[in-house]
ModelCIF file with pLDDT and N, C-alpha, C, O atoms, coordinates in Angstrom:
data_MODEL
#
_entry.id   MODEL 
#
_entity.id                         1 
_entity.type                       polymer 
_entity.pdbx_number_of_molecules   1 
#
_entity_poly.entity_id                      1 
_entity_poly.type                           'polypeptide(L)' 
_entity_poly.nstd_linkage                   no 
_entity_poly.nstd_monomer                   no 
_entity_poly.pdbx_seq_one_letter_code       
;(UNK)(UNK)(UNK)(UNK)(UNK)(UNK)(UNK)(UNK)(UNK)(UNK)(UNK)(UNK)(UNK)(UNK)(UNK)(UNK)
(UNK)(UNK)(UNK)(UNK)(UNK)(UNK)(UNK)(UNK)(UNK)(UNK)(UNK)(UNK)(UNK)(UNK)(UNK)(UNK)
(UNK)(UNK)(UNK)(UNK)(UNK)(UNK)(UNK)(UNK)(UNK)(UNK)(UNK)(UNK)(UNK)(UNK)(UNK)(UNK)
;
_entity_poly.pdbx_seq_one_letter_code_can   XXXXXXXXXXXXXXXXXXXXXXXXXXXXXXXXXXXXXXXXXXXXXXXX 
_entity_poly.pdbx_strand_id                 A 
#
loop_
_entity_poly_seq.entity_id 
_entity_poly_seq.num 
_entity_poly_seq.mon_id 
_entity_poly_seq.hetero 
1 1  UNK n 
1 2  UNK n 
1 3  UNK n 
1 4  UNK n 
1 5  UNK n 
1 6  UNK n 
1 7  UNK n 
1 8  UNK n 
1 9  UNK n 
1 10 UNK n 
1 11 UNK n 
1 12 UNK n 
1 13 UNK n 
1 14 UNK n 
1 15 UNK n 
1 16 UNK n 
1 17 UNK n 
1 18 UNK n 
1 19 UNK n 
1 20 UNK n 
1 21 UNK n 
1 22 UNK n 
1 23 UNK n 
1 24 UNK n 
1 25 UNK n 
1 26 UNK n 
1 27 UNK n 
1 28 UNK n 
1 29 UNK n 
1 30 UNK n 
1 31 UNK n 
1 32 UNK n 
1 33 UNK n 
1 34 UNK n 
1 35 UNK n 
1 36 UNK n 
1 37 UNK n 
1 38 UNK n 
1 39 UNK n 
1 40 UNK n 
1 41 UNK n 
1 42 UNK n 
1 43 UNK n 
1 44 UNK n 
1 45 UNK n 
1 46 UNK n 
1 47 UNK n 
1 48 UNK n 
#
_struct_asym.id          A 
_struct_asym.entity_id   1 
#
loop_
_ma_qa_metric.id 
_ma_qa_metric.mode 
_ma_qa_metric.name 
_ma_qa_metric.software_group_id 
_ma_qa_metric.type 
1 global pLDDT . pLDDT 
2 local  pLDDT . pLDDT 
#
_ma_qa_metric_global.metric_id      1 
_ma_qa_metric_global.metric_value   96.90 
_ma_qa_metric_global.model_id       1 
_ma_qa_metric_global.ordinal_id     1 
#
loop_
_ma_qa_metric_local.label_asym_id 
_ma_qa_metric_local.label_comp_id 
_ma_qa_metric_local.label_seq_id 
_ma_qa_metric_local.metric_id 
_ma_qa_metric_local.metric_value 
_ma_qa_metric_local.model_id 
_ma_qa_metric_local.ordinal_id 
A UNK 1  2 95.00 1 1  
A UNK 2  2 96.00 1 2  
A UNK 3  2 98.00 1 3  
A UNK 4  2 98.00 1 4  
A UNK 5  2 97.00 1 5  
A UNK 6  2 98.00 1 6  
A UNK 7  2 98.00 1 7  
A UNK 8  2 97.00 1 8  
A UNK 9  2 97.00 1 9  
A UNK 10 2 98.00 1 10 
A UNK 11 2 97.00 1 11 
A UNK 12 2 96.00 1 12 
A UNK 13 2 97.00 1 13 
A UNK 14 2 97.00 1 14 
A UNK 15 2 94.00 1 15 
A UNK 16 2 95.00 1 16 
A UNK 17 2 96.00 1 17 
A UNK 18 2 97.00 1 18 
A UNK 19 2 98.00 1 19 
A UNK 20 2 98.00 1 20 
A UNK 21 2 98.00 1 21 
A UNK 22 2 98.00 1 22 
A UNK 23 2 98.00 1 23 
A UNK 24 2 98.00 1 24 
A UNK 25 2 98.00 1 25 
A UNK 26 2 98.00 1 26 
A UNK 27 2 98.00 1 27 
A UNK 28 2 98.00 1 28 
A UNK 29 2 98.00 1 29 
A UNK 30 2 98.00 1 30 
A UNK 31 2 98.00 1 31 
A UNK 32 2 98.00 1 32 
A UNK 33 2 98.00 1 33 
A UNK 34 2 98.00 1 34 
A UNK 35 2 98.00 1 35 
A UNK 36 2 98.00 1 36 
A UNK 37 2 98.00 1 37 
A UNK 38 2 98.00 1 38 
A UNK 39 2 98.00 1 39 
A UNK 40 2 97.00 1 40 
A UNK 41 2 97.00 1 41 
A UNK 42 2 97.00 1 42 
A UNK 43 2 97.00 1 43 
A UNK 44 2 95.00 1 44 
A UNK 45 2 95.00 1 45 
A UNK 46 2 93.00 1 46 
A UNK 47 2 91.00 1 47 
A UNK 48 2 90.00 1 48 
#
loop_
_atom_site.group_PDB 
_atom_site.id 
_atom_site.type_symbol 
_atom_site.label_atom_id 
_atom_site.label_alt_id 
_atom_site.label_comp_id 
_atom_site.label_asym_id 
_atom_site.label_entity_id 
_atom_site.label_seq_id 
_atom_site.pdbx_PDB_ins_code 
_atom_site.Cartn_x 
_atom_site.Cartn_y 
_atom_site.Cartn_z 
_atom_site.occupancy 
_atom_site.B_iso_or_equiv 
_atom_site.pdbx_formal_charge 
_atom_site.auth_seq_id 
_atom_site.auth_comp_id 
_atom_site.auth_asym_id 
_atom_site.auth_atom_id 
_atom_site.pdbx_PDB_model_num 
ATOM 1   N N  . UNK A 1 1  ? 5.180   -2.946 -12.295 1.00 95.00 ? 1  UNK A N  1 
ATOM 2   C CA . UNK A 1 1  ? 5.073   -2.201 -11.040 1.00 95.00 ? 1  UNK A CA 1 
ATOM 3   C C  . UNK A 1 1  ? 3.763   -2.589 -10.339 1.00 95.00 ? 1  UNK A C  1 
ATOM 4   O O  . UNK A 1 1  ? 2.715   -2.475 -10.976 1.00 95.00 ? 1  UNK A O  1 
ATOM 5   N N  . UNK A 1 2  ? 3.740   -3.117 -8.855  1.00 96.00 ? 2  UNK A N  1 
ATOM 6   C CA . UNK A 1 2  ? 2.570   -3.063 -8.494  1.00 96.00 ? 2  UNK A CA 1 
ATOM 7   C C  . UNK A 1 2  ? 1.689   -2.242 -8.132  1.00 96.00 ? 2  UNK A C  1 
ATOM 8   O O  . UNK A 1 2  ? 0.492   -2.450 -7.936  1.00 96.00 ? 2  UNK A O  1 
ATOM 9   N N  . UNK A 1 3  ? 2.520   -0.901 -8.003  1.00 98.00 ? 3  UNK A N  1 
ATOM 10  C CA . UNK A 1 3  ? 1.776   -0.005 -7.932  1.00 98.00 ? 3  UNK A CA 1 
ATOM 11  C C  . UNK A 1 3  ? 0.744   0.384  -9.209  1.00 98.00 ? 3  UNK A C  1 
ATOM 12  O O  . UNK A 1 3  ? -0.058  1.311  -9.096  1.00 98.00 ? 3  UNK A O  1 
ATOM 13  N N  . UNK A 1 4  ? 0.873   -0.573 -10.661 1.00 98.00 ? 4  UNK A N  1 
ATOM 14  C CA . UNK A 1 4  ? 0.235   -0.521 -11.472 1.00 98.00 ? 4  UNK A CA 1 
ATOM 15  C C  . UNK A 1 4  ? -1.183  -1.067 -11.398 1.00 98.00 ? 4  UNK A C  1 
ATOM 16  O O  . UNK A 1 4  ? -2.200  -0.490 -11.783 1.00 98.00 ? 4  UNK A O  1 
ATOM 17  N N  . UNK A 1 5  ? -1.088  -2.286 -10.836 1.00 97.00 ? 5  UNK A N  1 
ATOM 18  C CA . UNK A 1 5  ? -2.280  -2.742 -10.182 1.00 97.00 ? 5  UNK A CA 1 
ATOM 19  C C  . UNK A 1 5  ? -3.473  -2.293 -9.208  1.00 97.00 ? 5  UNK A C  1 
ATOM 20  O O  . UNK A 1 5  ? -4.636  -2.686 -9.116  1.00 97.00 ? 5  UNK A O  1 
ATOM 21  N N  . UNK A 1 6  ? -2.764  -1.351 -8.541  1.00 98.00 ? 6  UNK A N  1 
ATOM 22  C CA . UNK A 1 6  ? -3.647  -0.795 -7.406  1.00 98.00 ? 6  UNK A CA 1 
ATOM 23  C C  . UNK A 1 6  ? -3.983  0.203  -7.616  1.00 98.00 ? 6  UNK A C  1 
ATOM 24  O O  . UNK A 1 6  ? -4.827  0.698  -6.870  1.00 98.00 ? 6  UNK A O  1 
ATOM 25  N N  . UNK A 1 7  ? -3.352  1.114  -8.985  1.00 98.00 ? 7  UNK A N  1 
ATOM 26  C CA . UNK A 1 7  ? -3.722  2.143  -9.859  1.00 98.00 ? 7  UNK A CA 1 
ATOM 27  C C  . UNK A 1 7  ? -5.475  1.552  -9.974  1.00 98.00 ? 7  UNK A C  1 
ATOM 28  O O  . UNK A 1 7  ? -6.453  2.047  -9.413  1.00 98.00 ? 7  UNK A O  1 
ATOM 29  N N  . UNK A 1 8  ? -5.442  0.717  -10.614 1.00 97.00 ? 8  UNK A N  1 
ATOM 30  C CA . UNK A 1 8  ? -6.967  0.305  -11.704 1.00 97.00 ? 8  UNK A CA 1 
ATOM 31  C C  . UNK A 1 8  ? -7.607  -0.419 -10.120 1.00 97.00 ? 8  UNK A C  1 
ATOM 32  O O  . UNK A 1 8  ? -8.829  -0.418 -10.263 1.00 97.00 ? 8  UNK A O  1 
ATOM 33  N N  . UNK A 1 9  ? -7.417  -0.745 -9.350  1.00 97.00 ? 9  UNK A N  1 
ATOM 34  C CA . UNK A 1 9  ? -7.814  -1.132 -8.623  1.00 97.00 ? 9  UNK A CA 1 
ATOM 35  C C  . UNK A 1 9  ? -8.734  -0.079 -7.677  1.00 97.00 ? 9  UNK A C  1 
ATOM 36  O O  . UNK A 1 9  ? -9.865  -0.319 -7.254  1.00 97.00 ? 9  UNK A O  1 
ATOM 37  N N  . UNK A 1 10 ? -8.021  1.041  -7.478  1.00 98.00 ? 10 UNK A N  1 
ATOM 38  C CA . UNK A 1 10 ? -8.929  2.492  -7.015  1.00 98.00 ? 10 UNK A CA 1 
ATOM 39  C C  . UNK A 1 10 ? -9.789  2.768  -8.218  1.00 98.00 ? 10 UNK A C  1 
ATOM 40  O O  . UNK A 1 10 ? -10.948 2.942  -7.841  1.00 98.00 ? 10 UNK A O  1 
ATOM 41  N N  . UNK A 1 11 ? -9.681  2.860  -9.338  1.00 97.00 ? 11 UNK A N  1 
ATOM 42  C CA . UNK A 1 11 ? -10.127 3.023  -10.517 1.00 97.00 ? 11 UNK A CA 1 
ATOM 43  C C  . UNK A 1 11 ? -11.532 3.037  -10.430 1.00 97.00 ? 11 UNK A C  1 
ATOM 44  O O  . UNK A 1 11 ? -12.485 3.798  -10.259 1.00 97.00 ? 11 UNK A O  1 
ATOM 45  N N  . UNK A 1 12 ? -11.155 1.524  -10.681 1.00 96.00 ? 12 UNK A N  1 
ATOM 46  C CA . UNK A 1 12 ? -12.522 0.504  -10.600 1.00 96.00 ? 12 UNK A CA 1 
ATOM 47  C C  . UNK A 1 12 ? -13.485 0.607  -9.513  1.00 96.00 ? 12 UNK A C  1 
ATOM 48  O O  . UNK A 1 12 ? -14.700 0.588  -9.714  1.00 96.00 ? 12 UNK A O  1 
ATOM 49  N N  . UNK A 1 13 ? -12.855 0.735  -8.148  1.00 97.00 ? 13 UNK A N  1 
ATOM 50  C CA . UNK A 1 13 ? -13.259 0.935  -7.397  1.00 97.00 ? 13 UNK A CA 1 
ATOM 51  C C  . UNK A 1 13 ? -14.265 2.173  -7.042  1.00 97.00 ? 13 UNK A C  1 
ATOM 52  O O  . UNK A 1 13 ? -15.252 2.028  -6.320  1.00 97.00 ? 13 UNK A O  1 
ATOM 53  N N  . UNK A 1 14 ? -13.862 3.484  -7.680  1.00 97.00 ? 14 UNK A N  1 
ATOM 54  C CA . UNK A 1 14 ? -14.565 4.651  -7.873  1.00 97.00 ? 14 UNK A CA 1 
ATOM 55  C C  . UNK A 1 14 ? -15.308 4.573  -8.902  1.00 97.00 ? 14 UNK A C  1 
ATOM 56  O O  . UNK A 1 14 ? -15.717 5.696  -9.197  1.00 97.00 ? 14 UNK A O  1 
ATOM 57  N N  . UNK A 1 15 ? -15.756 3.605  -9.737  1.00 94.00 ? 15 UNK A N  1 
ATOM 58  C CA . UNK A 1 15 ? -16.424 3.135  -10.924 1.00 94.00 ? 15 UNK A CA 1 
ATOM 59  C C  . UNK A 1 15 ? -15.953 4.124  -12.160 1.00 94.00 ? 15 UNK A C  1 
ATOM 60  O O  . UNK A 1 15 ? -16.663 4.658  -13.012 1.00 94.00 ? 15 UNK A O  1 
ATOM 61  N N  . UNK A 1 16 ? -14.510 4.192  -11.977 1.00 95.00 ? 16 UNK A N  1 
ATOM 62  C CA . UNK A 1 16 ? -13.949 6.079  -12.959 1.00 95.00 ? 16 UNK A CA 1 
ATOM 63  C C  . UNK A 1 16 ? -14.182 7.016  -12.738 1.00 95.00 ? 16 UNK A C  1 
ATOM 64  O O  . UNK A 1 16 ? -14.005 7.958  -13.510 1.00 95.00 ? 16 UNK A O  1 
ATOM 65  N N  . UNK A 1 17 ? -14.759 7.116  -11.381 1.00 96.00 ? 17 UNK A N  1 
ATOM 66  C CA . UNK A 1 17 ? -15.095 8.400  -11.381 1.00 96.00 ? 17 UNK A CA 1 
ATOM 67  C C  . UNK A 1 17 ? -13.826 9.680  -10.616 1.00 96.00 ? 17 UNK A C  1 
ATOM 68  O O  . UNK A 1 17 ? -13.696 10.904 -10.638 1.00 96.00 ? 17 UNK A O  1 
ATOM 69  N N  . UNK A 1 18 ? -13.105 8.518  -10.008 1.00 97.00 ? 18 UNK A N  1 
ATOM 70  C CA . UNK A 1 18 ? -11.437 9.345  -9.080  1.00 97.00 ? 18 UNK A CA 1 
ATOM 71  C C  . UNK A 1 18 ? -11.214 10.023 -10.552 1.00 97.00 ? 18 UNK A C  1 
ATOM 72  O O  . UNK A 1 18 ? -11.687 9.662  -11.630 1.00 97.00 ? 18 UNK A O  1 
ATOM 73  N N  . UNK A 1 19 ? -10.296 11.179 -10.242 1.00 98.00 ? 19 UNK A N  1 
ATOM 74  C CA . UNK A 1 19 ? -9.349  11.769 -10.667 1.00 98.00 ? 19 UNK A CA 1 
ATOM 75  C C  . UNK A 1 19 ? -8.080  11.228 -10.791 1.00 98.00 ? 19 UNK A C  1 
ATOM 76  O O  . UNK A 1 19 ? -7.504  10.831 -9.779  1.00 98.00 ? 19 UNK A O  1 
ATOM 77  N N  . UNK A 1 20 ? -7.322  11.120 -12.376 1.00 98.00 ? 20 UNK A N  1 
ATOM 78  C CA . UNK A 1 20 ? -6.075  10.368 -12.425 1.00 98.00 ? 20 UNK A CA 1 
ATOM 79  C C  . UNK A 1 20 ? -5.059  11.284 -11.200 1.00 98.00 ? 20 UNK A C  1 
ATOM 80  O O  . UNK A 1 20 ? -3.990  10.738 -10.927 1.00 98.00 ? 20 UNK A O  1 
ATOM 81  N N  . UNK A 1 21 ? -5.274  12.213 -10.704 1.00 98.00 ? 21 UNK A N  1 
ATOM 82  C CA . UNK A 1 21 ? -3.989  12.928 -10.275 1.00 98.00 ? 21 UNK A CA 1 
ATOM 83  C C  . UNK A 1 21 ? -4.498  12.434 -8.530  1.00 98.00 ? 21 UNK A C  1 
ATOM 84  O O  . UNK A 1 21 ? -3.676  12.490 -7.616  1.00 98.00 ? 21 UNK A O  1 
ATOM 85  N N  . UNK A 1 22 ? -5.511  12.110 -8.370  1.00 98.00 ? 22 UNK A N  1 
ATOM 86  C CA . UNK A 1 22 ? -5.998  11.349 -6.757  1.00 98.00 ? 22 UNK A CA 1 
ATOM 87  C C  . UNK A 1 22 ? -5.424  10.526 -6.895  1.00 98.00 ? 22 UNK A C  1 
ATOM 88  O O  . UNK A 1 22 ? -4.560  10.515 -6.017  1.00 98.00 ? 22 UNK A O  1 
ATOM 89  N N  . UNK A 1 23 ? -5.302  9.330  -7.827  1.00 98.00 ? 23 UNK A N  1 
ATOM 90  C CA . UNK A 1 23 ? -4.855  7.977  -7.831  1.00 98.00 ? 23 UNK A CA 1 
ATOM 91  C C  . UNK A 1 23 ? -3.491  8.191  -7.805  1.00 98.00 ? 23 UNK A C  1 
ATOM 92  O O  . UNK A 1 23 ? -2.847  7.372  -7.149  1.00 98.00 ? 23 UNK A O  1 
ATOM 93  N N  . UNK A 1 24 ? -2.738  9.299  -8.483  1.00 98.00 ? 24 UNK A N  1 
ATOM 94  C CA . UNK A 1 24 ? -1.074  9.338  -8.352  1.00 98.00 ? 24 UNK A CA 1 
ATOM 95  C C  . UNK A 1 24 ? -0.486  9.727  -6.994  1.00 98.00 ? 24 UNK A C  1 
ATOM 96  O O  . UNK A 1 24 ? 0.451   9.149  -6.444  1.00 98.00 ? 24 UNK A O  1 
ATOM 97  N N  . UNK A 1 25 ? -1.284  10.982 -6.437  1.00 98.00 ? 25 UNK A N  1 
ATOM 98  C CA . UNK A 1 25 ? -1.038  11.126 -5.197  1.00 98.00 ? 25 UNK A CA 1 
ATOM 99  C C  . UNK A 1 25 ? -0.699  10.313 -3.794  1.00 98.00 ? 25 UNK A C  1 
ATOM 100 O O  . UNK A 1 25 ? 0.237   10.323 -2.994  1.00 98.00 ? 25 UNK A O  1 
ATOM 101 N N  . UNK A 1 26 ? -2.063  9.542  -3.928  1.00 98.00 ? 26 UNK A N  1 
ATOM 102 C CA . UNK A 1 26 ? -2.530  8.041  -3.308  1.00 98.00 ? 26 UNK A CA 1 
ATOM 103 C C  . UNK A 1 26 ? -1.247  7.081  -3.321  1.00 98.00 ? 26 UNK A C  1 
ATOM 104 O O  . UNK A 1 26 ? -0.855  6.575  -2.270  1.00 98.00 ? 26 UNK A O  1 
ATOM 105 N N  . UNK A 1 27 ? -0.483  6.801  -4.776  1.00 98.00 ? 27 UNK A N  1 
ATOM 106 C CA . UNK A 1 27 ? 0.430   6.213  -4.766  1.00 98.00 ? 27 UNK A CA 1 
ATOM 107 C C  . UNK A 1 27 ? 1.788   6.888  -4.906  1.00 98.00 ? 27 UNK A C  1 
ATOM 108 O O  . UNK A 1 27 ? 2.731   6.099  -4.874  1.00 98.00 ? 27 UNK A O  1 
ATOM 109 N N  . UNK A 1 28 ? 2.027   7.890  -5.022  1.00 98.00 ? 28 UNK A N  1 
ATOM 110 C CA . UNK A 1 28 ? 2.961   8.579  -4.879  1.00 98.00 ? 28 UNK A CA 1 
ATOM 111 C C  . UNK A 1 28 ? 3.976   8.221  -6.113  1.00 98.00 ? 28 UNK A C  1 
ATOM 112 O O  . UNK A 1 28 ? 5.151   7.858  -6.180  1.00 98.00 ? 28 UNK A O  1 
ATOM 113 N N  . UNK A 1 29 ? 2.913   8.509  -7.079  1.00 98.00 ? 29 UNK A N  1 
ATOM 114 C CA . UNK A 1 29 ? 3.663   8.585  -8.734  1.00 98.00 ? 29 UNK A CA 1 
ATOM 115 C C  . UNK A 1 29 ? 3.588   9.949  -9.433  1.00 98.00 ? 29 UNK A C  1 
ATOM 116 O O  . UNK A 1 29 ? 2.848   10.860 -9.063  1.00 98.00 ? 29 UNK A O  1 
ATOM 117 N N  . UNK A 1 30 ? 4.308   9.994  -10.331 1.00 98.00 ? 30 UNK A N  1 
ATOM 118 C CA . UNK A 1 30 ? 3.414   11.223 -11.082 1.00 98.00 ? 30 UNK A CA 1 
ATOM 119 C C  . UNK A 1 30 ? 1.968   10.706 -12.024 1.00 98.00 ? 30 UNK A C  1 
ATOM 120 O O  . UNK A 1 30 ? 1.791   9.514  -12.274 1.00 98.00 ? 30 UNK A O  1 
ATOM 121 N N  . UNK A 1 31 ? 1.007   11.780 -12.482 1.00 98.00 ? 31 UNK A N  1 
ATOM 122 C CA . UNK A 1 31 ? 0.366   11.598 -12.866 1.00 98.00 ? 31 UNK A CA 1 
ATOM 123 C C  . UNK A 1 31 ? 0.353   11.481 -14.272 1.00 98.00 ? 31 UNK A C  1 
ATOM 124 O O  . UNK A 1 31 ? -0.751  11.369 -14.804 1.00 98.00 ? 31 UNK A O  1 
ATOM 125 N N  . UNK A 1 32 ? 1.371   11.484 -14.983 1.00 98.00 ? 32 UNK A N  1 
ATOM 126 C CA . UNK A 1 32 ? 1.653   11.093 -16.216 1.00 98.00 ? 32 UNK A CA 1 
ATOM 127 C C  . UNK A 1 32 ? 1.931   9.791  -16.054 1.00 98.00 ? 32 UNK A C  1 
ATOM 128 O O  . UNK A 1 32 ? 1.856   9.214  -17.138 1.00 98.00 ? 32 UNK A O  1 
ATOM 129 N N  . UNK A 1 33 ? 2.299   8.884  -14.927 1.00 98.00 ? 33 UNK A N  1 
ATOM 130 C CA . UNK A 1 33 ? 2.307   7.776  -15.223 1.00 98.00 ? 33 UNK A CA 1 
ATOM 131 C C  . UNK A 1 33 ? 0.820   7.047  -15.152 1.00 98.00 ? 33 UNK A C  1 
ATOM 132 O O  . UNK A 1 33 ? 0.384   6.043  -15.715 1.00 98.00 ? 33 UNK A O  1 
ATOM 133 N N  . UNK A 1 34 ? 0.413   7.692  -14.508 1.00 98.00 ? 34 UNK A N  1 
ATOM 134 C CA . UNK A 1 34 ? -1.025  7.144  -14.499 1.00 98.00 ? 34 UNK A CA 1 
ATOM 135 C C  . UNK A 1 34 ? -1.762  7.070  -15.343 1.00 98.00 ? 34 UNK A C  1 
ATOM 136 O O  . UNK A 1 34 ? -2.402  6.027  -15.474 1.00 98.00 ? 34 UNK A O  1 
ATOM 137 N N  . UNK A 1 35 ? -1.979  8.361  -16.397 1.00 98.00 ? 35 UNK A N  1 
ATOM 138 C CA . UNK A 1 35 ? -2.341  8.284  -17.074 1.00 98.00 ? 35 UNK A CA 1 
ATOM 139 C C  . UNK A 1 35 ? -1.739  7.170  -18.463 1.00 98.00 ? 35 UNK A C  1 
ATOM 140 O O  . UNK A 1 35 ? -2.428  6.656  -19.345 1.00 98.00 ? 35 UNK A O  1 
ATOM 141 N N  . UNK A 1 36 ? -0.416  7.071  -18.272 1.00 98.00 ? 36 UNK A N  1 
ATOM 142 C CA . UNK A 1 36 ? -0.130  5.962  -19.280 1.00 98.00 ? 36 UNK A CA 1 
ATOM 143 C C  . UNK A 1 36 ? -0.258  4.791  -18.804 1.00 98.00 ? 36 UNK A C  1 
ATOM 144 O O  . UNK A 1 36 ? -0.281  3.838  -19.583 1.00 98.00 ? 36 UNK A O  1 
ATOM 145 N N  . UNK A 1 37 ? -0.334  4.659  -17.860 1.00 98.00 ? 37 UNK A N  1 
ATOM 146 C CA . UNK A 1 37 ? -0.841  2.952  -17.281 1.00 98.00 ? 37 UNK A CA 1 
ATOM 147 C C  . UNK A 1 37 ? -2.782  2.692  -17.796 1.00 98.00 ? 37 UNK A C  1 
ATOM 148 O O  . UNK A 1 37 ? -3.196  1.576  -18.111 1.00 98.00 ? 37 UNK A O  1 
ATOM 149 N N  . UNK A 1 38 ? -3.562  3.762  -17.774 1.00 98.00 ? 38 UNK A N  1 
ATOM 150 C CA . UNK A 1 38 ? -4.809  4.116  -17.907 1.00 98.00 ? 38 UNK A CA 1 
ATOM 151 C C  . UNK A 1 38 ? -5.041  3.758  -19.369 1.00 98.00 ? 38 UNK A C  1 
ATOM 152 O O  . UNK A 1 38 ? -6.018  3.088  -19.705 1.00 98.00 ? 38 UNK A O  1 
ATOM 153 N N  . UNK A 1 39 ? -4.084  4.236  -20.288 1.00 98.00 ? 39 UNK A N  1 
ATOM 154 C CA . UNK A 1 39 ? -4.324  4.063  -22.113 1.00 98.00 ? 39 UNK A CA 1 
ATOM 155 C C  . UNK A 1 39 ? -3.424  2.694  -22.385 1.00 98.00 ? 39 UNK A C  1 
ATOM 156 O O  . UNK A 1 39 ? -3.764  1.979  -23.327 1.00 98.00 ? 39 UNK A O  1 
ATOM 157 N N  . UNK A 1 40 ? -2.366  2.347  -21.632 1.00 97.00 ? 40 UNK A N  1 
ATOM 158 C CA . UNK A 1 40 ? -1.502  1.006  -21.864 1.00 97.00 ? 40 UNK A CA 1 
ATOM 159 C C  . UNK A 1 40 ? -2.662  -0.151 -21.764 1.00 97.00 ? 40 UNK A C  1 
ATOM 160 O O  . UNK A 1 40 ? -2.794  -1.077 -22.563 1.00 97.00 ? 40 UNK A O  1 
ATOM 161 N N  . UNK A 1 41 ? -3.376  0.074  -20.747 1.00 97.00 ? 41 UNK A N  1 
ATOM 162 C CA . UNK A 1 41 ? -3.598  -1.330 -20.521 1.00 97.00 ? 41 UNK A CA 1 
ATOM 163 C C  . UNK A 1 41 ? -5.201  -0.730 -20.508 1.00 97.00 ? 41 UNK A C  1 
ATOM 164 O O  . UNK A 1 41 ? -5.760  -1.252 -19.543 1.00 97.00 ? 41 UNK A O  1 
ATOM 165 N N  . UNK A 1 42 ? -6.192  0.234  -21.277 1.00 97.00 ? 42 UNK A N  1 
ATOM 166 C CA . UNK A 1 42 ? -7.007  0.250  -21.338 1.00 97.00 ? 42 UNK A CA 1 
ATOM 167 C C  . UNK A 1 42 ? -7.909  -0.034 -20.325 1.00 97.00 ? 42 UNK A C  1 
ATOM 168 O O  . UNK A 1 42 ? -8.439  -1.144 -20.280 1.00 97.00 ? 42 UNK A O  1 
ATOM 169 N N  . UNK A 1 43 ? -8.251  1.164  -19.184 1.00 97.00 ? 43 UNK A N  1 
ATOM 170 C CA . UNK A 1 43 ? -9.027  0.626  -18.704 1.00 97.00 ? 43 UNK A CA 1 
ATOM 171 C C  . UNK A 1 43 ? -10.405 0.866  -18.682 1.00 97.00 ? 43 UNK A C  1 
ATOM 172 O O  . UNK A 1 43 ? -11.167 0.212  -17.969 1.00 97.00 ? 43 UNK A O  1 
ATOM 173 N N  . UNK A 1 44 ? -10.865 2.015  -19.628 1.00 95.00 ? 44 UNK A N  1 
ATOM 174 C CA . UNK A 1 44 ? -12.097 1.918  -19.864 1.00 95.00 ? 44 UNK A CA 1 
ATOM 175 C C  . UNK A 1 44 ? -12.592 0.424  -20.516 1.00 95.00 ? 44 UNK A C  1 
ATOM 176 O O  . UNK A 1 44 ? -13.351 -0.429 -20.055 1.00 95.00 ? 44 UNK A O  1 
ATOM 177 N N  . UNK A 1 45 ? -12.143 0.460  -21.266 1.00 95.00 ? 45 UNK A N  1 
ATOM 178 C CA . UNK A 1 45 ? -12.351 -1.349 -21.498 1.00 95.00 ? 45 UNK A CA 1 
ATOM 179 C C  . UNK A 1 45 ? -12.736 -2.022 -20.958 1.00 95.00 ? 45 UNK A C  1 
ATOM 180 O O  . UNK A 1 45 ? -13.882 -2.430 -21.144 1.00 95.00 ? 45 UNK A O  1 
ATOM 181 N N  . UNK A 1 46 ? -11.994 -2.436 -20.077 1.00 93.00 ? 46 UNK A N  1 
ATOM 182 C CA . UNK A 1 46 ? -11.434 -2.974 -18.687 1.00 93.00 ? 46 UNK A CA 1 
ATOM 183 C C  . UNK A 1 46 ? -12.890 -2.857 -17.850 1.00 93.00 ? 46 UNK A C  1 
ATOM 184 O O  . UNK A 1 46 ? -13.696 -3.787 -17.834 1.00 93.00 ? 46 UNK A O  1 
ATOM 185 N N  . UNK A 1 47 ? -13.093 -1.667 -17.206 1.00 91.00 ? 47 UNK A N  1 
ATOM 186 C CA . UNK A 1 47 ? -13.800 -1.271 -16.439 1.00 91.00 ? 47 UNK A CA 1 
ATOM 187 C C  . UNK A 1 47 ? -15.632 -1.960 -17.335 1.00 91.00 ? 47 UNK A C  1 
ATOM 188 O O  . UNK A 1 47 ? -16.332 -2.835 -16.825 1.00 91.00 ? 47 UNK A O  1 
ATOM 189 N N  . UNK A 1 48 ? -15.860 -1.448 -18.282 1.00 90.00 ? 48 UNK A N  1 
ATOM 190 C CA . UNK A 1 48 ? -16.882 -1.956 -19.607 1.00 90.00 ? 48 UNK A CA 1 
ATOM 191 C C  . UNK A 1 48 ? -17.339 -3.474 -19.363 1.00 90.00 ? 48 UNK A C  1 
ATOM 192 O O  . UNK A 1 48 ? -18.068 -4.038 -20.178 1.00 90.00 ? 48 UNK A O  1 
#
């Protein structure tokens, strides 16, 4: 989904500091997906 991309892309962008349920809104997901896109693909890591 590309909306997966632009998930971590606000992310990053807020240096982590957004709220997962801003970023779902923003894209018009639920926020359970966000949050599993967030632990799938690690983005504290990521962000690190």
């Amino acid at each position: 989904d590309p909306k997966r991309d632009e998930a971590f892309d606000l992310y990053k962008a807020s240096s982590g500091k957004i709220r997962l349920t801003d970023i779902a809104s923003q894209l018009s997901v639920s926020e359970g997906t966000v949050r599993g896109w967030k632990a799938k693909d690690k983005w504290e890591d990521m962000l690190a």
